[in-house]
C-alpha atoms as a PDB file:
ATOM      1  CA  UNK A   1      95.356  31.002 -41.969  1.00  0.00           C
ATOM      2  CA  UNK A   2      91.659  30.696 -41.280  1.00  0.00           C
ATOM      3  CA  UNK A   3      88.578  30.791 -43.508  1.00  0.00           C
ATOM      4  CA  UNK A   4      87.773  33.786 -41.823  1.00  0.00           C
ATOM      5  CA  UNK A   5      91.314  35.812 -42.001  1.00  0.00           C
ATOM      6  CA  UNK A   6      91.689  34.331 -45.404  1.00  0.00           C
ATOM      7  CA  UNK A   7      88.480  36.560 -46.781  1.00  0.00           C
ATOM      8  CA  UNK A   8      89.512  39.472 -45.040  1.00  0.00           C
ATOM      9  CA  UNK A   9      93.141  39.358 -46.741  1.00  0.00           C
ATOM     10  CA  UNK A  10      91.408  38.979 -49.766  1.00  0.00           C
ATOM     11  CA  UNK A  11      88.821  42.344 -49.329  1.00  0.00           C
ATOM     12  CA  UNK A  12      91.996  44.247 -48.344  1.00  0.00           C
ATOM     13  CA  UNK A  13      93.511  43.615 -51.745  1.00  0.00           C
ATOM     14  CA  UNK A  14      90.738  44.237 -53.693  1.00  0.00           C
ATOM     15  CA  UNK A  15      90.414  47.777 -52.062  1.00  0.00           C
ATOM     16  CA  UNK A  16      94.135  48.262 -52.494  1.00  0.00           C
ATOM     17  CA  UNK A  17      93.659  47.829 -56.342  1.00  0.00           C
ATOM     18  CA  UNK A  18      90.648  50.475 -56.725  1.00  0.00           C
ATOM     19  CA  UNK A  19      92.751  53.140 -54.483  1.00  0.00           C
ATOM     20  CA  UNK A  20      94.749  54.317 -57.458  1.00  0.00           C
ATOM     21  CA  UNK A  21      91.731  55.965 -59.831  1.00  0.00           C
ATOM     22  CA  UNK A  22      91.797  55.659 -63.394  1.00  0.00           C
ATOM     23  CA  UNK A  23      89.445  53.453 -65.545  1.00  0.00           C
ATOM     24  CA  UNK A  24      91.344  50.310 -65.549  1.00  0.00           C
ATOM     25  CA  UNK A  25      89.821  47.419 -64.002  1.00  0.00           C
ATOM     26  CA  UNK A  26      91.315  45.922 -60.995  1.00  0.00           C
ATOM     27  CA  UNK A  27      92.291  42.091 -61.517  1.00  0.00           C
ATOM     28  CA  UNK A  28      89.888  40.076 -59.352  1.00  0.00           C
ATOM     29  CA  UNK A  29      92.354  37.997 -56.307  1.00  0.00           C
ATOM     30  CA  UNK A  30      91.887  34.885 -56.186  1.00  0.00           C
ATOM     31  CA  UNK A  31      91.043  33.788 -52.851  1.00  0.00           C
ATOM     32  CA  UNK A  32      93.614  32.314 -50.621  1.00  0.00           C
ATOM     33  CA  UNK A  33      94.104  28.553 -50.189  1.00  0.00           C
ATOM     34  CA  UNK A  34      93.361  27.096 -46.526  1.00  0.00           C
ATOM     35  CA  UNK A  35      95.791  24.099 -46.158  1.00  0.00           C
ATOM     36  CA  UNK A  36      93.934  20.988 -43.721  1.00  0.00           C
ATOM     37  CA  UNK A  37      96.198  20.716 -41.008  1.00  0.00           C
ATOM     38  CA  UNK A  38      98.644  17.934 -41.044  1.00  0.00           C
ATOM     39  CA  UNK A  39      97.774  14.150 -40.546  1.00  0.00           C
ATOM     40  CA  UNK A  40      98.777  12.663 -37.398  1.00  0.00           C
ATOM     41  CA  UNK A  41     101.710  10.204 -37.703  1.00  0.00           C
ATOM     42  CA  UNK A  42     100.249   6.342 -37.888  1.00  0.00           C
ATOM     43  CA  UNK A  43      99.493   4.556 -34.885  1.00  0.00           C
ATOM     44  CA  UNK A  44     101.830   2.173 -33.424  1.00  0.00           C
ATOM     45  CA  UNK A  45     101.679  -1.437 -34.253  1.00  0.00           C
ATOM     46  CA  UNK A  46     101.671  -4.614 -31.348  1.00  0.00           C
ATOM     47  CA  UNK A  47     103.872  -6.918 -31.815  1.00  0.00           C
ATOM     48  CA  UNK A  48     106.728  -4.150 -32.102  1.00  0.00           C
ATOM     49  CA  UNK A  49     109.651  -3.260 -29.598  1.00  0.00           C
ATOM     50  CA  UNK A  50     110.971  -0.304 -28.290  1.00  0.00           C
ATOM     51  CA  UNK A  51     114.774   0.886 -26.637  1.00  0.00           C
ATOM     52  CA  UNK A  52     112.862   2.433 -23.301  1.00  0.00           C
ATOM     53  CA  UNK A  53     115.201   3.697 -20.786  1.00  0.00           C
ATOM     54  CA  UNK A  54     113.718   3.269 -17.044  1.00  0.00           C
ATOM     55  CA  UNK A  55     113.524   7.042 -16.352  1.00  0.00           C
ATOM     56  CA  UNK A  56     110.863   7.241 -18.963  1.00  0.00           C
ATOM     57  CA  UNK A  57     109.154   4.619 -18.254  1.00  0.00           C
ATOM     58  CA  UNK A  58     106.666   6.390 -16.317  1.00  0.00           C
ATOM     59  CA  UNK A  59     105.876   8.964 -18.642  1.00  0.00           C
ATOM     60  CA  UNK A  60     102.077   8.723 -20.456  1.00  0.00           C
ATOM     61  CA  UNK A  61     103.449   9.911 -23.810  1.00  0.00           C
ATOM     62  CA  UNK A  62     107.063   8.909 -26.243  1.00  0.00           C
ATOM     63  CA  UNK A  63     107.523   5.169 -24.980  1.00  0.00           C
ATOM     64  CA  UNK A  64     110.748   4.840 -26.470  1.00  0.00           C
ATOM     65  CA  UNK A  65     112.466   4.417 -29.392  1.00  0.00           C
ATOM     66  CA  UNK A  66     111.047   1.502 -32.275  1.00  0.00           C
ATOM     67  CA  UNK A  67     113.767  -1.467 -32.854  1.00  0.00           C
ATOM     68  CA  UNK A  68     113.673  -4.663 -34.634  1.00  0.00           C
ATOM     69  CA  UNK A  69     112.930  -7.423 -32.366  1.00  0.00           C
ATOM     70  CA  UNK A  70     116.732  -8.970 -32.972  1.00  0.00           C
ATOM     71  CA  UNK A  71     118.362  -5.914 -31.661  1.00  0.00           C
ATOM     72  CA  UNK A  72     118.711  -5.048 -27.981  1.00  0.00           C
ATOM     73  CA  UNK A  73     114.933  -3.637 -26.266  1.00  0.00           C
ATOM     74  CA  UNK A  74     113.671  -3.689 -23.305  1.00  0.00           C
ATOM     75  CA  UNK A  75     109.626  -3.124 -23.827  1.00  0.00           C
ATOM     76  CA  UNK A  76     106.917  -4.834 -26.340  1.00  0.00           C
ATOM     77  CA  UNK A  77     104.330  -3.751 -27.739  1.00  0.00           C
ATOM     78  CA  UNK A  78     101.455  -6.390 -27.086  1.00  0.00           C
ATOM     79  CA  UNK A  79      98.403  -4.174 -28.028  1.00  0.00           C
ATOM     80  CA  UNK A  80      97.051  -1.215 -29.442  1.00  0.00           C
ATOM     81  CA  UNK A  81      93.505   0.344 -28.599  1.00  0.00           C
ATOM     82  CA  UNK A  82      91.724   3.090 -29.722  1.00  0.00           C
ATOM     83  CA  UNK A  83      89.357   5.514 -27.313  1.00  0.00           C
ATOM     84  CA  UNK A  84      87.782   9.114 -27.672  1.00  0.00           C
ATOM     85  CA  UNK A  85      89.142  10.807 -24.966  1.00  0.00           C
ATOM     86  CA  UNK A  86      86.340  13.738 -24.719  1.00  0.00           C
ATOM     87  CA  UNK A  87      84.503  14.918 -22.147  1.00  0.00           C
ATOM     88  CA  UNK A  88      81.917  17.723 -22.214  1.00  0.00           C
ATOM     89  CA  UNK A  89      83.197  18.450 -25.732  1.00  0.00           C
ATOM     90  CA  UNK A  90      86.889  19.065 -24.533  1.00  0.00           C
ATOM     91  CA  UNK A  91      89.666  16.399 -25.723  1.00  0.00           C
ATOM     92  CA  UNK A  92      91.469  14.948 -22.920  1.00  0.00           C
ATOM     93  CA  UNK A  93      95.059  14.512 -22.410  1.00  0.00           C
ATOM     94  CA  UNK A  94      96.520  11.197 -22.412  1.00  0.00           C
ATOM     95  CA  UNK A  95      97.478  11.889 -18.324  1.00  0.00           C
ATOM     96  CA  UNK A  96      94.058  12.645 -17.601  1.00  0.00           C
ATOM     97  CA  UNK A  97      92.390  10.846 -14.742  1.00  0.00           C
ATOM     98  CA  UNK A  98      89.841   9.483 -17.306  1.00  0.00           C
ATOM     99  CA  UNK A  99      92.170   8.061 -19.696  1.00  0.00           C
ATOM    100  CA  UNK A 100      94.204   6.884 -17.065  1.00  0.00           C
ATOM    101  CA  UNK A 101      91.490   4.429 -15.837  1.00  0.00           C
ATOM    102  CA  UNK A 102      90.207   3.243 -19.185  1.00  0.00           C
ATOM    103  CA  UNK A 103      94.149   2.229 -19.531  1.00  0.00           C
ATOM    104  CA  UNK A 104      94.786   1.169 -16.255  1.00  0.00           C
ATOM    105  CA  UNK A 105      91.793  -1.652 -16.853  1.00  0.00           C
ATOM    106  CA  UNK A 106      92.535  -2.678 -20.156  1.00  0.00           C
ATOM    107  CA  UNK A 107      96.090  -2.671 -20.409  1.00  0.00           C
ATOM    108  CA  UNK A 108      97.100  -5.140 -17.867  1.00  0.00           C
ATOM    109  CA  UNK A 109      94.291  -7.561 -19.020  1.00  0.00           C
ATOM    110  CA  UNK A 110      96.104  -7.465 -22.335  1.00  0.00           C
ATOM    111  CA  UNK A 111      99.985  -7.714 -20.900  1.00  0.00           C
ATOM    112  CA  UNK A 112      98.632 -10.712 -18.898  1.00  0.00           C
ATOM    113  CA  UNK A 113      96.564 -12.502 -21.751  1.00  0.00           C
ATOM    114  CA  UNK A 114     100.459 -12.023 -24.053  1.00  0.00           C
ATOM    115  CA  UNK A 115     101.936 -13.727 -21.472  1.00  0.00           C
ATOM    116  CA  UNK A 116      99.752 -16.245 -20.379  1.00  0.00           C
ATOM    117  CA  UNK A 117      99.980 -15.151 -16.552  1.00  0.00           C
ATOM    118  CA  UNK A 118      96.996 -15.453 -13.895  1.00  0.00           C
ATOM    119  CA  UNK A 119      96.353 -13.081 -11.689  1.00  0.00           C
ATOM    120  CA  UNK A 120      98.938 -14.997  -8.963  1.00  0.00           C
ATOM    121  CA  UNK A 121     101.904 -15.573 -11.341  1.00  0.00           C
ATOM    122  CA  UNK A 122     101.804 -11.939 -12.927  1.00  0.00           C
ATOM    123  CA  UNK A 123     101.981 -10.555  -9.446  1.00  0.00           C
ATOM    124  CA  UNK A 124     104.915 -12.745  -8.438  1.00  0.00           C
ATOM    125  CA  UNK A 125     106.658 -11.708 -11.583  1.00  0.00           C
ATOM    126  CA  UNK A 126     109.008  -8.589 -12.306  1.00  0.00           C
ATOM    127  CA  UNK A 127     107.028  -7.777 -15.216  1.00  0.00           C
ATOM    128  CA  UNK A 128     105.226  -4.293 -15.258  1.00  0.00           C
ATOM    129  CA  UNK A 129     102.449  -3.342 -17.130  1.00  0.00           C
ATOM    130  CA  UNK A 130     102.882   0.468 -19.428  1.00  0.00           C
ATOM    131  CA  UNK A 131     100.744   2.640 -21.461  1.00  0.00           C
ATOM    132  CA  UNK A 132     101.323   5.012 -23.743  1.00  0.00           C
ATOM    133  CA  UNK A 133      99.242   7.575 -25.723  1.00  0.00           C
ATOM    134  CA  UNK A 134      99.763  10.470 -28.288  1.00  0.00           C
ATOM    135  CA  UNK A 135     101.404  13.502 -27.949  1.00  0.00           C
ATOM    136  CA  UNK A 136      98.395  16.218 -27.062  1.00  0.00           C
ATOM    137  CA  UNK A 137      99.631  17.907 -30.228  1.00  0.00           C
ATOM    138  CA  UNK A 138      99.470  14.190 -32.330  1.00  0.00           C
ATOM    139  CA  UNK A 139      95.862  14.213 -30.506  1.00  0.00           C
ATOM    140  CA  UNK A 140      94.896  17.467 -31.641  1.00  0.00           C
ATOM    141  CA  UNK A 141      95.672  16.348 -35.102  1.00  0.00           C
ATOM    142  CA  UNK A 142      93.258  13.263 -34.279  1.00  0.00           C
ATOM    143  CA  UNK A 143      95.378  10.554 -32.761  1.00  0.00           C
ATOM    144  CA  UNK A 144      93.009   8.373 -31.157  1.00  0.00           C
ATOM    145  CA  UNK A 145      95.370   5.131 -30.036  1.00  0.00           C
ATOM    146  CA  UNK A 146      96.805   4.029 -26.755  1.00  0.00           C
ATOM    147  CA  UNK A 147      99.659   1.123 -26.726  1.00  0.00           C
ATOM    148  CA  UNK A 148      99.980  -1.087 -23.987  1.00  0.00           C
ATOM    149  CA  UNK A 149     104.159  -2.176 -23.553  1.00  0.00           C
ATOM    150  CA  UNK A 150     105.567  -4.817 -21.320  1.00  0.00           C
ATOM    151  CA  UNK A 151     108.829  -4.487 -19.376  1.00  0.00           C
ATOM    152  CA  UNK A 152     110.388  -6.673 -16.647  1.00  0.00           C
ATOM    153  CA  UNK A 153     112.008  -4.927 -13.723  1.00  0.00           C
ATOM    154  CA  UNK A 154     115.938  -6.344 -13.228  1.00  0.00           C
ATOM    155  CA  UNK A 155     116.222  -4.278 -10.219  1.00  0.00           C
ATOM    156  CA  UNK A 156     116.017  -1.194  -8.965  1.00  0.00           C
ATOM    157  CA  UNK A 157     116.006   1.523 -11.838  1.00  0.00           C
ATOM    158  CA  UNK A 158     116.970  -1.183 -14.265  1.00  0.00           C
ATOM    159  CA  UNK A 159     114.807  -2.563 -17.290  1.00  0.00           C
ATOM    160  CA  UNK A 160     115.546  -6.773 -18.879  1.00  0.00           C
ATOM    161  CA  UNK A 161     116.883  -6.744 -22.181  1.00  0.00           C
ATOM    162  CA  UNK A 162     114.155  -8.645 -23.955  1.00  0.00           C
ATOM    163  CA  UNK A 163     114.074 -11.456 -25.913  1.00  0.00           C
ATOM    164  CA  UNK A 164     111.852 -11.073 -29.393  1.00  0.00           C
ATOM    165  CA  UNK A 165     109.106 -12.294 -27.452  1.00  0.00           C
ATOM    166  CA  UNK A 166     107.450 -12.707 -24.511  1.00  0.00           C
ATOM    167  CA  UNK A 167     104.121 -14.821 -25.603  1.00  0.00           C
ATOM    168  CA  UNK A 168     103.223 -17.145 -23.501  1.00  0.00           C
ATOM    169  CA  UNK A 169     106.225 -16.404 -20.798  1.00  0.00           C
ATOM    170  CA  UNK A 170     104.077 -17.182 -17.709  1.00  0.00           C
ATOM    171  CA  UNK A 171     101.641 -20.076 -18.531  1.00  0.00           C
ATOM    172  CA  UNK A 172     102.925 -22.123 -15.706  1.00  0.00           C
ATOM    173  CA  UNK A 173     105.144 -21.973 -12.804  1.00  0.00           C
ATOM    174  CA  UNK A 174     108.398 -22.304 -14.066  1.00  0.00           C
ATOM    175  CA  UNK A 175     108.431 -19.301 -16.227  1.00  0.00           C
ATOM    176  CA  UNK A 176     109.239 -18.113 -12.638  1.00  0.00           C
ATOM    177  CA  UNK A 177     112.430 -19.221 -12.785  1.00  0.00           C
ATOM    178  CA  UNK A 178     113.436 -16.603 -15.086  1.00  0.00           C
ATOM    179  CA  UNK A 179     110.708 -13.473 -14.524  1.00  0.00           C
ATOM    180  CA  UNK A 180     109.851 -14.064 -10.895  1.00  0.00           C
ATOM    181  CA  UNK A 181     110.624 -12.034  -7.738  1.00  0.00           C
ATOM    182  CA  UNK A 182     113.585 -12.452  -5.993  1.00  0.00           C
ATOM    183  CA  UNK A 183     115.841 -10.854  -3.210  1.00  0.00           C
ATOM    184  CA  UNK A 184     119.290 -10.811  -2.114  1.00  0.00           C
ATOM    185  CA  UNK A 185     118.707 -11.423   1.216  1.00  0.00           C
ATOM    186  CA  UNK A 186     115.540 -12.107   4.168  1.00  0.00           C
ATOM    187  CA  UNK A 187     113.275  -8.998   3.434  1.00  0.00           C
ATOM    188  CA  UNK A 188     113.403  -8.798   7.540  1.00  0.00           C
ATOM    189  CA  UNK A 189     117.254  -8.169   6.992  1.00  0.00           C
ATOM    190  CA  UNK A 190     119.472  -5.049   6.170  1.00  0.00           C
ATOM    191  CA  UNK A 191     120.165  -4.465   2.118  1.00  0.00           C
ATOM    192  CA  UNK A 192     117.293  -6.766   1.308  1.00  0.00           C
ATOM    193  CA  UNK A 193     116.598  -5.177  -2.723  1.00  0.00           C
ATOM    194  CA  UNK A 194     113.920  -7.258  -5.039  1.00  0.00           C
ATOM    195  CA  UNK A 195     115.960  -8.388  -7.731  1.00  0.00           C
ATOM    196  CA  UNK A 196     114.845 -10.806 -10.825  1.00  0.00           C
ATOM    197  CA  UNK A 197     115.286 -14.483 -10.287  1.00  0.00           C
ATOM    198  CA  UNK A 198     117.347 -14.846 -13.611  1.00  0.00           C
ATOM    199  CA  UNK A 199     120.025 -12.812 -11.362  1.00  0.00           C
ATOM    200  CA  UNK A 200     122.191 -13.853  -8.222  1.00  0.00           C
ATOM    201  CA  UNK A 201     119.586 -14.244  -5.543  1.00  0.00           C
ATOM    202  CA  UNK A 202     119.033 -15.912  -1.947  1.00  0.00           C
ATOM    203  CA  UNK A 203     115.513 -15.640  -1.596  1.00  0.00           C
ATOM    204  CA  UNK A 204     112.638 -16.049  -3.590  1.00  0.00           C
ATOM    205  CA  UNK A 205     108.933 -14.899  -3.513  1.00  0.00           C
ATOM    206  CA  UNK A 206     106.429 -18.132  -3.478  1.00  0.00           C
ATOM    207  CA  UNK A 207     102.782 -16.976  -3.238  1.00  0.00           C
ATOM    208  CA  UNK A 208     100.278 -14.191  -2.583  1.00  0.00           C
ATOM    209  CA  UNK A 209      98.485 -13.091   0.692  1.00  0.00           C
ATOM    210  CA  UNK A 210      95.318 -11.038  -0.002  1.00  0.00           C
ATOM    211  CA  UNK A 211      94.641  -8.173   2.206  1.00  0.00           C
ATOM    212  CA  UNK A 212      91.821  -6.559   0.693  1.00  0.00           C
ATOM    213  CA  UNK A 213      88.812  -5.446   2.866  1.00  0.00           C
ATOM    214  CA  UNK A 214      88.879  -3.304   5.926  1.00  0.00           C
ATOM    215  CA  UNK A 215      92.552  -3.769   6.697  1.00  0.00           C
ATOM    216  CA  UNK A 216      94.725  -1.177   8.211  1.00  0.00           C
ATOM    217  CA  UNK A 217      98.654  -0.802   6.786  1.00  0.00           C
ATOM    218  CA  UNK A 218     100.887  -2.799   8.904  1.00  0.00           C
ATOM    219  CA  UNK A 219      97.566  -3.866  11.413  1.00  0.00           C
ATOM    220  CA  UNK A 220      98.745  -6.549  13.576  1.00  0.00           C
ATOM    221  CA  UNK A 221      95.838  -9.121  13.020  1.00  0.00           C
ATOM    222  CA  UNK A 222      96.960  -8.348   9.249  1.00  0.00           C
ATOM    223  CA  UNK A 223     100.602  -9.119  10.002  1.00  0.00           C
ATOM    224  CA  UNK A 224      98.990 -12.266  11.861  1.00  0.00           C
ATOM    225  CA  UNK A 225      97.404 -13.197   9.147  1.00  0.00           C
ATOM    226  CA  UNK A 226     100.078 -12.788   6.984  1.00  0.00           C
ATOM    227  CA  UNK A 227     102.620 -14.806   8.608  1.00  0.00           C
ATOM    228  CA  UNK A 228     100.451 -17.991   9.232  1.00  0.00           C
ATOM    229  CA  UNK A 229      99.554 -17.685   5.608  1.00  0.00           C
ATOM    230  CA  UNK A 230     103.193 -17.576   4.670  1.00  0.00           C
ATOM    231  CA  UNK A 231     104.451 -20.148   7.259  1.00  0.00           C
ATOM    232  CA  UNK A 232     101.842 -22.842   5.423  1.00  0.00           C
ATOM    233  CA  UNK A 233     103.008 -21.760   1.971  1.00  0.00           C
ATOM    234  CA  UNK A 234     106.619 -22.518   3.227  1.00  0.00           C
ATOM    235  CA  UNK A 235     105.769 -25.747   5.293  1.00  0.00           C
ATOM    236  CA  UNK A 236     104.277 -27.211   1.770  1.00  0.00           C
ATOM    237  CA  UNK A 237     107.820 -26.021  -0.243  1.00  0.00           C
ATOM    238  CA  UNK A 238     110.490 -27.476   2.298  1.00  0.00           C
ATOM    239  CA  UNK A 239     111.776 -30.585   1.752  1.00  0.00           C
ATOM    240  CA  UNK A 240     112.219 -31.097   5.819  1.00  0.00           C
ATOM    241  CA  UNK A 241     108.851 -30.872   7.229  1.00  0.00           C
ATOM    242  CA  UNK A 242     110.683 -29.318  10.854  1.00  0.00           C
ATOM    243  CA  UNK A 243     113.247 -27.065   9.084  1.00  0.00           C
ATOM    244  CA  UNK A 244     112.440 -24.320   7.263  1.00  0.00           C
ATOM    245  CA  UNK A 245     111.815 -20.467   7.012  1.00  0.00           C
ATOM    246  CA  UNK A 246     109.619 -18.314   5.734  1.00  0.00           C
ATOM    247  CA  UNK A 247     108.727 -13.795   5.955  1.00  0.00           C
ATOM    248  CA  UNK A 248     105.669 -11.867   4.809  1.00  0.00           C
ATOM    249  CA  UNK A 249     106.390  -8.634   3.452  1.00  0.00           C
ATOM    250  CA  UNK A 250     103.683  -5.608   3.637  1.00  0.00           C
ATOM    251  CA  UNK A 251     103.735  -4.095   0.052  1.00  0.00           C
ATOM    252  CA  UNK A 252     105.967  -0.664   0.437  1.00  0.00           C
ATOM    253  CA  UNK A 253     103.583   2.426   1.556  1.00  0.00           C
ATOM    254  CA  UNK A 254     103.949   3.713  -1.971  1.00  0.00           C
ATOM    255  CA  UNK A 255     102.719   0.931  -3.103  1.00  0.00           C
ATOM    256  CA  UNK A 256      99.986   0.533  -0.668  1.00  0.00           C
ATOM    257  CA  UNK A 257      98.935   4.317  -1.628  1.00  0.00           C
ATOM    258  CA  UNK A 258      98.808   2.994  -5.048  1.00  0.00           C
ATOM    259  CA  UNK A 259      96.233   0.355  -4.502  1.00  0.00           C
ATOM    260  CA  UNK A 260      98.147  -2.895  -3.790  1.00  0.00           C
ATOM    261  CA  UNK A 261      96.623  -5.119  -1.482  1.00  0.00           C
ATOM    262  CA  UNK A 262      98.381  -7.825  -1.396  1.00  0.00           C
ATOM    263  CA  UNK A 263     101.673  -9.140   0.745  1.00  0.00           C
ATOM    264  CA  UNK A 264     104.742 -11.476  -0.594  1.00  0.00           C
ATOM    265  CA  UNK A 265     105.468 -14.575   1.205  1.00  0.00           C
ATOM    266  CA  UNK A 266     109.289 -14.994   0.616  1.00  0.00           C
ATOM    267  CA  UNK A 267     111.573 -18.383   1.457  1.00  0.00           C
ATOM    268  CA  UNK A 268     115.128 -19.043   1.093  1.00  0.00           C
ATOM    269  CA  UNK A 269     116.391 -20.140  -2.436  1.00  0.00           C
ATOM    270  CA  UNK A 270     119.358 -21.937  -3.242  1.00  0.00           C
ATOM    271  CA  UNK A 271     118.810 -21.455  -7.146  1.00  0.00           C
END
């Protein structure tokens, strides 16, 4: 009940108690109690870990279900912000293009400082960078935090099982050998799927080709580009200077549409 409705209730039953005559006094009401509205529930913590199924993964609010770190998870909790997501006086929800950007930026700067990653080793990685806010009801009540998870991608529509942590997974090369990119086949080849390199695998991902700048999807002086880029990358790898093979792979047009400007230069793997 309001301030407002709450003196109101209280007029009506001080009128009620004069309608009867007589010369008794009516008992004064006292006036009715305005509860505050209920605290929002605490803010996550980092350091924490979460049983996150892959179909919500995507989803700006929840974030899964809080576990100890010894039992099975498959996201962690590396840090937790606060912002004030209002704009012209209106709170914003947690999907909101404005909140999205704010996490979008700070976020993966935090996922790849936990793991010790550059920008090179984080993209050649399966790990993905989430966010999560408050419910709009939880921000209503004043929730102001944001949580930034990591996950690693198995395969398609499957999260890693973590371990307890992740610190410091990527700060060299051969943390690679466990969270890199992988595929089961060529990428040039039918059933090619990106797969983790801690799994079965015959191909593996070795380095980055930038194609930022006026560049046109699937251009051929891109593709050009691309491939002598790649076939260099490869030529250093191979043990046999006049043997060896290498493919550059466009990023999907999903992910293109999504910002990512950059291509995969894959070689066979024996690992």
């Amino acid at each position: 009940m309001t301030r407002t409705l709450a003196a109101l209730a209280a007029a009506l039953l001080l009128l009620s108690g004069c309608a009867g005559g007589g010369n008794a006094s009516p008992e004064a009401t006292p006036p009715a109690s305005v509860s505050d509205p209920p605290a929002p529930n605490p803010a996550p913590r980092a350091d924490t870990c979460h049983a996150l199924a892959f179909s919500k993964a995507a989803k700006p609010t929840g974030g899964g279900r809080q576990v100890p770190c010894a039992r099975a998870h498959t996201a962690i909790t590396v840090h937790v912000g606060t912002d004030e997501p209002i704009l012209d006086g209106h709170l914003l929800a947690v999907d909101s293009a404005q909140v999205q950007s704010q996490l979008a930026t700070e976020c993966p700067r935090e996922v790849a400082s936990y793991l010790g990653a550059d920008t090179r080793r984080l993209r050649l990685s399966r790990f993905e960078t989430l966010w999560f806010g408050p419910s709009v009801e939880q921000a209503q009540r004043g929730a102001r935090w944001f949580r930034c998870d990591v996950v690693a991608v198995a395969h398609a529509n499957q999260l890693v099982t973590l371990p307890r942590t992740l610190r410091g997974a990527l700060s060299d090369d051969d943390g690679l050998d466990d969270w890199g990119t992988c595929g089961t086949t060529s990428p040039s080849k039918p059933g090619f799927a990106k797969v983790i390199c801690s799994e079965r695998h015959a191909w593996r991902a070795i380095d980055l080709v930038d194609l930022t700048g006026k560049v046109a999807y699937l251009g051929k002086a891109a593709t050009h580009r691309g491939n002598a880029a790649c076939k260099s990358a490869a030529s250093a790898k191979a043990g046999d200077a006049l043997s060896y093979s290498w493919s550059f792979q466009w990023p999907s047009r999903e992910q293109w549409a999504a910002g990512e400007r950059y291509g995969l230069c894959w070689v066979p793997d024996a690992s």
